[in-house]
Protein backbone atom coordinates (compact mmCIF):
# COMPACT_ATOMS: atom_id res chain seq x y z
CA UNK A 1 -26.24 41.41 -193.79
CA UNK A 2 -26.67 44.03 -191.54
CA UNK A 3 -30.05 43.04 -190.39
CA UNK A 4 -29.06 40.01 -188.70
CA UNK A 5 -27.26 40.04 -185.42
CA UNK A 6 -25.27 36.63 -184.86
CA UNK A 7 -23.97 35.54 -181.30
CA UNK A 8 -20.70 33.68 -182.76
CA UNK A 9 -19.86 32.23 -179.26
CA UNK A 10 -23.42 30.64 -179.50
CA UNK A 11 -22.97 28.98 -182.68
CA UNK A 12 -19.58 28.39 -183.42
CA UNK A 13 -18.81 26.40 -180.04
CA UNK A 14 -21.07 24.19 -177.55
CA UNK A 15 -22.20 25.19 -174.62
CA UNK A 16 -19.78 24.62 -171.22
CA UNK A 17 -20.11 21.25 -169.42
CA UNK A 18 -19.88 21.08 -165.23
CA UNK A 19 -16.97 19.15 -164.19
CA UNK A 20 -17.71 15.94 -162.58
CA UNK A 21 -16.22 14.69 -159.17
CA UNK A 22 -13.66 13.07 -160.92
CA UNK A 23 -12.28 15.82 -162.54
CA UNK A 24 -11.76 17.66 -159.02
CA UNK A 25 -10.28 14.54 -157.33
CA UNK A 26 -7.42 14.19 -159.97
CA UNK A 27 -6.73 17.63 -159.97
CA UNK A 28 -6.51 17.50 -155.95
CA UNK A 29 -4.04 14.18 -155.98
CA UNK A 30 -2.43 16.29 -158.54
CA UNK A 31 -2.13 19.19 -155.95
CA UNK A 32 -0.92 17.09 -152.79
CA UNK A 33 1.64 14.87 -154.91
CA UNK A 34 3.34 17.96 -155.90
CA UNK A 35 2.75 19.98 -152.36
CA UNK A 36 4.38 16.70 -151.19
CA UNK A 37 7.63 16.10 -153.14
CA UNK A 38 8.07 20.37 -152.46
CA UNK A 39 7.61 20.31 -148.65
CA UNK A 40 9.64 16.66 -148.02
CA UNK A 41 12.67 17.81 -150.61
CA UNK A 42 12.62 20.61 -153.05
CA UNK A 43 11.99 23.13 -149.82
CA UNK A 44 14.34 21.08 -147.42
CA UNK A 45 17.24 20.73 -149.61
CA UNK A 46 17.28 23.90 -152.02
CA UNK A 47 15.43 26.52 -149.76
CA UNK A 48 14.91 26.15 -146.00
CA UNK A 49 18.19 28.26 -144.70
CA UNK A 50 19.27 29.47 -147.88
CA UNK A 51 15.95 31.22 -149.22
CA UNK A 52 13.36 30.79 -146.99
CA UNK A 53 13.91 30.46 -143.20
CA UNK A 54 14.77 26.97 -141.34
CA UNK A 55 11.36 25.37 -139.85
CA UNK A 56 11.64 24.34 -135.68
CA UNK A 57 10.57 21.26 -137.17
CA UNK A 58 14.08 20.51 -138.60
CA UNK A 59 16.18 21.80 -135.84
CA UNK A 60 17.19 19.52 -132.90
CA UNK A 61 17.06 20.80 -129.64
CA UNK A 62 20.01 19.88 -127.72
CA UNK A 63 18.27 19.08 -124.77
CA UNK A 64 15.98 16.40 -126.11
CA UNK A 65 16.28 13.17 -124.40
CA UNK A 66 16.01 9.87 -126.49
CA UNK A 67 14.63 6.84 -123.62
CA UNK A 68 14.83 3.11 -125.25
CA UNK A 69 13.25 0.74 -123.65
CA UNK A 70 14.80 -2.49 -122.78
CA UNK A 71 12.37 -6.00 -122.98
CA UNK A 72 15.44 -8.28 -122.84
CA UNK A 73 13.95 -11.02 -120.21
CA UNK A 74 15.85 -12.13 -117.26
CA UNK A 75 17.53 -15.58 -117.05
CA UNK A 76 15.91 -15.64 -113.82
CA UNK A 77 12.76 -15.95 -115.72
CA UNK A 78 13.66 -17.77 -118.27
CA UNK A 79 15.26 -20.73 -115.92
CA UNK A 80 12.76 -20.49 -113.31
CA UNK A 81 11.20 -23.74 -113.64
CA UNK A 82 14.19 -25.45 -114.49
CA UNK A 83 15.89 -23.56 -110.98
CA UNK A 84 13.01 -25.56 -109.18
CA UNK A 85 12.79 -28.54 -110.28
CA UNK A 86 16.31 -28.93 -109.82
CA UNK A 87 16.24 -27.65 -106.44
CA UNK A 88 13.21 -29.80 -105.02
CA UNK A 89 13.91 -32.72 -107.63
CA UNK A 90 15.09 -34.83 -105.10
CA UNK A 91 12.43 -34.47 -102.12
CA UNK A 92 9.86 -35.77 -104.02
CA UNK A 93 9.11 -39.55 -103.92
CA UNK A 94 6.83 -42.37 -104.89
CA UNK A 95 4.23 -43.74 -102.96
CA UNK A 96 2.87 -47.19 -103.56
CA UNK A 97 0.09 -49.22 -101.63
CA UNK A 98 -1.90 -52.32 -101.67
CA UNK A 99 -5.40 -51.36 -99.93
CA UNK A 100 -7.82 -54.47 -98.92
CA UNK A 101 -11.14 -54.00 -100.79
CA UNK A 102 -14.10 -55.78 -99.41
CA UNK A 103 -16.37 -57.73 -102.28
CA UNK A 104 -19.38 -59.86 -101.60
CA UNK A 105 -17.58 -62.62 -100.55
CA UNK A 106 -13.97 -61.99 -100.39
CA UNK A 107 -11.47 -59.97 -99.83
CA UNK A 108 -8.99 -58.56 -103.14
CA UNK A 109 -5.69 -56.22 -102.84
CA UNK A 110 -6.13 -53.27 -104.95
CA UNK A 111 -2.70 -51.51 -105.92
CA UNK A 112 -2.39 -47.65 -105.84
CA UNK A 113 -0.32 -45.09 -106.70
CA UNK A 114 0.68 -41.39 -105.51
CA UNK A 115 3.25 -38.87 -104.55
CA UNK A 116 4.96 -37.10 -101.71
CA UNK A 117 7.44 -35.08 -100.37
CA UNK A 118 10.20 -35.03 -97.85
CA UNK A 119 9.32 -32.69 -95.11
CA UNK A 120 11.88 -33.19 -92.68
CA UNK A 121 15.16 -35.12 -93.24
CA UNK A 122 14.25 -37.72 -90.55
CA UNK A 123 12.47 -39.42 -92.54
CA UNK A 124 8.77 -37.44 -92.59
CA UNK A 125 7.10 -37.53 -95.58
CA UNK A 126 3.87 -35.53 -96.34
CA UNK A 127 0.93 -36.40 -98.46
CA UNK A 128 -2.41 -37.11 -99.45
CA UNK A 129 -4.75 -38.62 -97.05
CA UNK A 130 -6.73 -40.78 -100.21
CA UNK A 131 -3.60 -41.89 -100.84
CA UNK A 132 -2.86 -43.95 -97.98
CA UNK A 133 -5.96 -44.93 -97.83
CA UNK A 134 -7.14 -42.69 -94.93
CA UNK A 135 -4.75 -44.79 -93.43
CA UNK A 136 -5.98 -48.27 -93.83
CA UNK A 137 -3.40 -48.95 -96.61
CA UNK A 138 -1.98 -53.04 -96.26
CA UNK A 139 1.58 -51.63 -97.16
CA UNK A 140 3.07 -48.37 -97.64
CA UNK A 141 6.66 -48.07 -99.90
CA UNK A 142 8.40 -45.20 -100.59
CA UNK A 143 10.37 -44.68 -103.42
CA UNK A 144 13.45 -42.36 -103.38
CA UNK A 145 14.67 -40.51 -105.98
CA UNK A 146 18.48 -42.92 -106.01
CA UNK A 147 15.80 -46.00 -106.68
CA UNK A 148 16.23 -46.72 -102.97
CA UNK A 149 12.92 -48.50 -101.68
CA UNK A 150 11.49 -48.35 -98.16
CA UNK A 151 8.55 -49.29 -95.67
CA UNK A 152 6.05 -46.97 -94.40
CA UNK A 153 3.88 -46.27 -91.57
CA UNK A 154 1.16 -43.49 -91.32
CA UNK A 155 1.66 -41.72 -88.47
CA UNK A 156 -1.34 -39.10 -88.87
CA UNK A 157 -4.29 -38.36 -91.10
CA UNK A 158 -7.14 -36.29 -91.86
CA UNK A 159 -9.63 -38.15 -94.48
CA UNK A 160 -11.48 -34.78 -94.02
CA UNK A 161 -8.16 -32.11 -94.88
CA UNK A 162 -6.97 -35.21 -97.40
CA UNK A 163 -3.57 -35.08 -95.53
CA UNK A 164 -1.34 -37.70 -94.07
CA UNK A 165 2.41 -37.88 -92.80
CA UNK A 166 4.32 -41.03 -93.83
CA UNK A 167 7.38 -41.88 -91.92
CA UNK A 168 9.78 -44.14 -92.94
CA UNK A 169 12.80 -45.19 -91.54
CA UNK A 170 15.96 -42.80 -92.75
CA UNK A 171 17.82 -40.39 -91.67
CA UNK A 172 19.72 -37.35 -93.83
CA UNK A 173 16.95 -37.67 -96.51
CA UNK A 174 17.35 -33.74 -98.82
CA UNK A 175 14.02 -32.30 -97.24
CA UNK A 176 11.82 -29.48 -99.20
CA UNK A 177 11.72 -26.18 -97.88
CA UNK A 178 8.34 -24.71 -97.08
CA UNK A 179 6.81 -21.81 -98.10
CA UNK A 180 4.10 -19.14 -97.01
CA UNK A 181 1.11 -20.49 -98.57
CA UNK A 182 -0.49 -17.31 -97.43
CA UNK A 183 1.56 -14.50 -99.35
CA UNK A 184 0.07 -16.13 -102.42
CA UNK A 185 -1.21 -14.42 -105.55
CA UNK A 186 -3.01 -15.16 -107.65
CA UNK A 187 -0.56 -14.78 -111.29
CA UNK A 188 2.57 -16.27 -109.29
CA UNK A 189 4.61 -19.50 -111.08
CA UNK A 190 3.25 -22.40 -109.93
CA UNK A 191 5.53 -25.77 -110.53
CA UNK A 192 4.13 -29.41 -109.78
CA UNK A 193 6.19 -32.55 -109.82
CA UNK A 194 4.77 -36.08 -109.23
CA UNK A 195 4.11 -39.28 -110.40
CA UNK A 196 1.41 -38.66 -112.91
CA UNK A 197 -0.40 -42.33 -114.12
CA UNK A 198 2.34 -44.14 -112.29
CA UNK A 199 5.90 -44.57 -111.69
CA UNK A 200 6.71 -45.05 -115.92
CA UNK A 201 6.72 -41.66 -115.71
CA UNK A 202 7.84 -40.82 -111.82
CA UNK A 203 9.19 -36.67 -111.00
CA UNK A 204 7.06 -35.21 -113.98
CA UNK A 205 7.51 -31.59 -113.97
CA UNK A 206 4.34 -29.27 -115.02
CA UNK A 207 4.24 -25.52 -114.27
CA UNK A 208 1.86 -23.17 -114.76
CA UNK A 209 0.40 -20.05 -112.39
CA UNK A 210 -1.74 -20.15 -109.18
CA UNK A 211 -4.76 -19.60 -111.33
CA UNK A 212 -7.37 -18.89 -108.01
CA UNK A 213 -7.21 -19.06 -103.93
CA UNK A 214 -9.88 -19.76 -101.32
CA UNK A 215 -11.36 -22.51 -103.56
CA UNK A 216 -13.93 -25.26 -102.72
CA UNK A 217 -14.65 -28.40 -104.03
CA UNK A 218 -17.31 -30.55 -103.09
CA UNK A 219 -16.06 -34.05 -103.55
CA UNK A 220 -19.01 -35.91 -102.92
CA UNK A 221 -22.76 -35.14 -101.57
CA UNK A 222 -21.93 -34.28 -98.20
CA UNK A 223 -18.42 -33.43 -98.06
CA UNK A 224 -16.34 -30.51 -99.06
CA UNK A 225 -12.61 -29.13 -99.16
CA UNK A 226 -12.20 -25.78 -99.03
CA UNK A 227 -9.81 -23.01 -99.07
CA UNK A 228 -7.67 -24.42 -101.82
CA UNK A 229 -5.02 -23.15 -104.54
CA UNK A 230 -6.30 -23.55 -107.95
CA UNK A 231 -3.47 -23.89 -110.54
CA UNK A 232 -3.23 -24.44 -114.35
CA UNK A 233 0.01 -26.84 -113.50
CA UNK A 234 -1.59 -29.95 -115.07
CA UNK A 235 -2.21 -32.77 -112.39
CA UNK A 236 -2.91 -36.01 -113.68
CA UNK A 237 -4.35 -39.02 -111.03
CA UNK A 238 -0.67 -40.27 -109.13
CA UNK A 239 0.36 -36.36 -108.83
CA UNK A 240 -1.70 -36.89 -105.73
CA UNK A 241 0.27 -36.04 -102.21
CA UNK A 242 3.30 -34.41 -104.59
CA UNK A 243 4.15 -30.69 -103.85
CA UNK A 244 3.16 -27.44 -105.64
CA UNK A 245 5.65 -24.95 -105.23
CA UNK A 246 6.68 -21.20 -105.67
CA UNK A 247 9.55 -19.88 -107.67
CA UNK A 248 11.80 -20.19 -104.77
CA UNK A 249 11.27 -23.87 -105.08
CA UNK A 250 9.56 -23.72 -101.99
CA UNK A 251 6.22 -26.37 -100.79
CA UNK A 252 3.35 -23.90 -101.06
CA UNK A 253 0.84 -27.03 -101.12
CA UNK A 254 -0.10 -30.52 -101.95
CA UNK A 255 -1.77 -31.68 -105.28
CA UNK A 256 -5.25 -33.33 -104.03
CA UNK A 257 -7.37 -33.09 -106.65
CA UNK A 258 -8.21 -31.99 -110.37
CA UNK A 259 -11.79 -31.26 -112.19
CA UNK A 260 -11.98 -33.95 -114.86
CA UNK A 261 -14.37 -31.96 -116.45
CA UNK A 262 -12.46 -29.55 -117.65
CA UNK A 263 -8.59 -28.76 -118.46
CA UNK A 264 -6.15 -26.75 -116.30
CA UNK A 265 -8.20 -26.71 -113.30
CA UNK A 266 -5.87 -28.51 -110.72
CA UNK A 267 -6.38 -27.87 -106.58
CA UNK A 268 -3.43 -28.30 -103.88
CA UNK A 269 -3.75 -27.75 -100.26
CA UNK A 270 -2.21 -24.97 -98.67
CA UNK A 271 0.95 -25.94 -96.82
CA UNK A 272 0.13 -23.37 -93.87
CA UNK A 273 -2.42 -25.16 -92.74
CA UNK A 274 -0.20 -28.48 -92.26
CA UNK A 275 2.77 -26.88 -90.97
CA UNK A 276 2.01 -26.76 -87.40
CA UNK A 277 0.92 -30.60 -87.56
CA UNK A 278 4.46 -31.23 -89.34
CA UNK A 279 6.51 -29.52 -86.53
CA UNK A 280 4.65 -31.90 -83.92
CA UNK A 281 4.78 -34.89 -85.57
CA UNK A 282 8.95 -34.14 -86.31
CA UNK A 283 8.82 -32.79 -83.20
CA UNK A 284 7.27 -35.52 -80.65
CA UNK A 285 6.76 -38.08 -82.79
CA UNK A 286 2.62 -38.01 -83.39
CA UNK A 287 0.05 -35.26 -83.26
CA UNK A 288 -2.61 -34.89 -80.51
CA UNK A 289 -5.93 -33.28 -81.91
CA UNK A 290 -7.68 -30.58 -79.38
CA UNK A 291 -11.52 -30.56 -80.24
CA UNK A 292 -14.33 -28.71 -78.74
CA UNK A 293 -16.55 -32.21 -77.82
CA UNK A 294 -19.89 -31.74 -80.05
CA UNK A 295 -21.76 -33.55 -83.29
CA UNK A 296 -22.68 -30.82 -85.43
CA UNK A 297 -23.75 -29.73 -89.44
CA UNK A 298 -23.90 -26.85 -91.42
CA UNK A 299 -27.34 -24.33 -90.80
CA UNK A 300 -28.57 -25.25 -94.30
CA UNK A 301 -28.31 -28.98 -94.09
CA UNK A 302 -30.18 -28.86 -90.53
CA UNK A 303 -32.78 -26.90 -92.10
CA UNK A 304 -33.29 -29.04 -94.92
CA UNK A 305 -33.17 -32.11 -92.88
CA UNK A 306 -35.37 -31.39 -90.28
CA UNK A 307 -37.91 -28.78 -91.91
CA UNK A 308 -36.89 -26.21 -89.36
CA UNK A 309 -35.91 -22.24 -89.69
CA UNK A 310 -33.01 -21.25 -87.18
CA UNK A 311 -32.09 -18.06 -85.97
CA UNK A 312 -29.03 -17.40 -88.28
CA UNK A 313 -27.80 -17.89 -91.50
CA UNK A 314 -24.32 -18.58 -90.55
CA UNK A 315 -22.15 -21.25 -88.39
CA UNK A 316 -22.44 -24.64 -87.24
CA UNK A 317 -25.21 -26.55 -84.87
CA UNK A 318 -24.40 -28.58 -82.08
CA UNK A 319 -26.31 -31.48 -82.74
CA UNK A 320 -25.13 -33.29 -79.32
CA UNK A 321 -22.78 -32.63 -76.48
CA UNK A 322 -20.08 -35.46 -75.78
CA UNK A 323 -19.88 -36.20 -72.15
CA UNK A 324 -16.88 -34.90 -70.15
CA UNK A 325 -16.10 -32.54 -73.49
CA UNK A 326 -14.58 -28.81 -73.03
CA UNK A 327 -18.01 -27.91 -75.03
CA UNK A 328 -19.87 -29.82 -72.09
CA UNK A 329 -17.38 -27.89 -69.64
CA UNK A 330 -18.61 -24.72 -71.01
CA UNK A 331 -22.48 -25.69 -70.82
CA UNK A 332 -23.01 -25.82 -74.53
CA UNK A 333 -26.26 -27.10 -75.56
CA UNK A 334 -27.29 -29.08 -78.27
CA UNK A 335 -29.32 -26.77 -80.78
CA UNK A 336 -26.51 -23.92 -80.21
CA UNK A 337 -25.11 -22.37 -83.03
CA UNK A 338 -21.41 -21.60 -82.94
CA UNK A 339 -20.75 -18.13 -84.75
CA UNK A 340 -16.95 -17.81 -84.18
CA UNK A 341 -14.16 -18.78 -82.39
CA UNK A 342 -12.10 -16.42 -80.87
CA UNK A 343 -12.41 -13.66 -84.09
CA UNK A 344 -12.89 -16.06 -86.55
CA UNK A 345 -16.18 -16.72 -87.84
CA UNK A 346 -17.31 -20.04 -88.82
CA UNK A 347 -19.36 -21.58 -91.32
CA UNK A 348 -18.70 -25.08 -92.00
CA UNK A 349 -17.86 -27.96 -90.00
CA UNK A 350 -14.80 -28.22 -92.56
CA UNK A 351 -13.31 -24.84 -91.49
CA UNK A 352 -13.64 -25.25 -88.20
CA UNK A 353 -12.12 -28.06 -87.59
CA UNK A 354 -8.83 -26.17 -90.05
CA UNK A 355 -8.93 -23.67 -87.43
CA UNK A 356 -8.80 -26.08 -84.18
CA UNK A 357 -5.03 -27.31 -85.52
CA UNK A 358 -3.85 -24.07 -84.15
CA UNK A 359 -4.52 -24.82 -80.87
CA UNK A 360 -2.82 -27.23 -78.93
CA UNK A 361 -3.96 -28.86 -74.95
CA UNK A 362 -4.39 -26.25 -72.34
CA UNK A 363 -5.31 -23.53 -74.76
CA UNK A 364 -8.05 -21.49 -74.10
CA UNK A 365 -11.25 -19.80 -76.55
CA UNK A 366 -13.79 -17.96 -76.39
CA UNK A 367 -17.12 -19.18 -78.64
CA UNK A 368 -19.68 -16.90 -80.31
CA UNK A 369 -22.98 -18.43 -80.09
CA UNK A 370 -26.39 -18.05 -81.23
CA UNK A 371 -28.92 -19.68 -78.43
CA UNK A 372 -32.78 -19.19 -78.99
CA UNK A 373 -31.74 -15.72 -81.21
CA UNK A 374 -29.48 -14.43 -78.41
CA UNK A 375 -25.56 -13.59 -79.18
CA UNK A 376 -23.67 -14.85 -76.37
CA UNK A 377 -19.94 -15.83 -75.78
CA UNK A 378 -18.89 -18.67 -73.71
CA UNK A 379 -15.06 -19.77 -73.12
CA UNK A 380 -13.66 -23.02 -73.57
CA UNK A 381 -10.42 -25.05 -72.77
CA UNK A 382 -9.20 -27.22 -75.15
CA UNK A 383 -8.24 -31.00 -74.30
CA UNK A 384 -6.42 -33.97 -76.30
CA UNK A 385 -9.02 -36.18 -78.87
CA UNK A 386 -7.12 -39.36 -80.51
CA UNK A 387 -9.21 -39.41 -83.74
């Protein structure tokens, strides 16, 4: 027996197995349940200041300030579109017309519909342009908001801005207040009201936000309108000529025109531009147009027209000279190109002719032109055109 040398250990039990991951992922849960339940309650409630000294985590400094935050919105917000609708409600009318449409071989009336709005409580109503007809309308009435119905007459329009004043006869009418079309941003509330698809449904209310500024639309080949508000406020065909307005229920601009083509893309008129047209026409009774006496297009459109390459990239060229014109006056010549007036520079025919309704007759400016490549200023003095 005492030959043989036995390793019991060997024999008697297996050899030791490695632990798999397992094993050391129970045993850590294990570990972190019980570290748990000892920090969160066993040490907080039977040792911290009794045994073992009290954390800084569970003692409350005296001096810690607790802000809440308040998101409770306004009424002022909440009401906002009800505060101006209610407020300009009644300065909005109805507009309908009968316009004479030429066939081949006769003559038919052709009904329309639109909007305005009470500008002056005289009886001067302010609109769109397209919806008179660029003034050629048969008959013009105007529907008040008490039902009452009356004749109009089309004192002055621009086919070009899309603007017209209406006047009919009334006095004490509630007249809108106008706003700063200028102070815009884009974000601000943005209310319509009009007559959208007819009178069935006559002082709709949309709202929305003034979605863009300084837009342009080109509503046909040659012609564009430019500088306009854009607005989400949904304007349907007959919201034409009705007022956009600010949360102050003030005019900021007329509805002219949406894209079809898409939805939420609605364009008013900016009422800054009109106003010093309304204070005439309220004023004296009609507005006289100054003008500078020339035919003229766009640089591009020349160039494509006549297969030429002029000296600039930007403003207008005088095409002709009128006779007896301030432009004639100032020896313009025809193949000038007008760069600004006064500090403004100018780029379209459009936007000049926006910037001439600041000037009334005897006013003076001075012209930036481009003649054969050479910057040059001449100065002008502006006279009375009945367009």
């Amino acid at each position: 027996m005492g030959n043989y040398d036995y390793n019991y250990y060997s024999y008697s039990r297996p050899p030791r197995r490695r632990r798999g991951l397992f094993s050391y992922f129970i045993v850590a849960l294990m570990g972190a349940i019980i570290g748990g339940i000892f920090s969160s309650y066993i040490a907080p409630v039977y040792l911290y200041g009794k045994i073992l000294p009290m954390p800084d985590l569970f003692t409350r400094k005296e001096n810690t300030v607790i802000q809440e935050v308040n998101l409770t919105p306004t009424t002022e917000e909440i009401f906002a579109v009800t505060a101006v609708a209610k407020k300009a409600m009644s300065s909005v009318v109805g507009i309908t017309t009968v316009q004479q449409v030429r066939e081949l071989f006769w003559v038919r009336d052709v009904p329309g519909v639109g909007s305005g709005v009470i500008v002056d409580s005289n009886g001067y109503i302010l609109t769109n342009s397209h919806v008179v007809a660029d003034g050629n309308a048969k008959n013009i009435s105007v529907l008040l908001e008490n039902g009452e119905k009356l004749k109009g007459k089309v004192l002055w329009n621009d086919a070009v801005l899309d603007l017209a004043i209406v006047k009919v006869d009334a006095t004490n009418l509630p007249a809108a207040d106008l706003g700063d079309s200028d102070s815009l941003e884009v974000g601000d509330l943005a209310v319509a009201i009009g007559n959208p698809l007819g009178l069935d449904f006559q002082r709709s209310v949309t709202s929305g936000v003034i979605s863009g500024l300084h837009r342009s639309i080109k509503i046909d080949q040659y012609n564009v309108i430019e500088d306009l508000i854009q607005t989400d406020a949904s304007i349907n065909p007959g919201n034409s000529g009705g007022p956009l307005l600010n949360h102050k229920g003030e005019v900021i601009g007329i509805n002219t025109a949406k894209i079809k083509t898409g939805e939420g893309l609605g364009f008013a008129i900016p009422i800054n531009l009109i106003k010093p047209i309304i204070e005439e026409v309220a004023r004296e009774g009609s507005f006289t147009n100054v003008y500078i006496g020339f035919q003229g297009t766009e640089i591009e459109r020349y160039e494509i027209q006549y297969g030429v390459k002029l000296p600039s990239d930007t403003g207008v060229v005088v095409v002709d000279v009128l006779p007896n014109s301030p432009a004639e006056k100032a020896k313009i010549r025809p193949l000038d190109i007008i760069l600004k007036i006064d500090n403004e520079e100018i780029e379209t025919m459009t936007q000049l002719r926006k910037i001439l309704y600041r000037y009334r007759i005897g006013d003076k400016a001075v012209l930036t032109i481009n003649r054969n490549g050479k910057v040059m200023k001449v100065e002008i003095t502006f006279t009375k055109f009945n367009i």
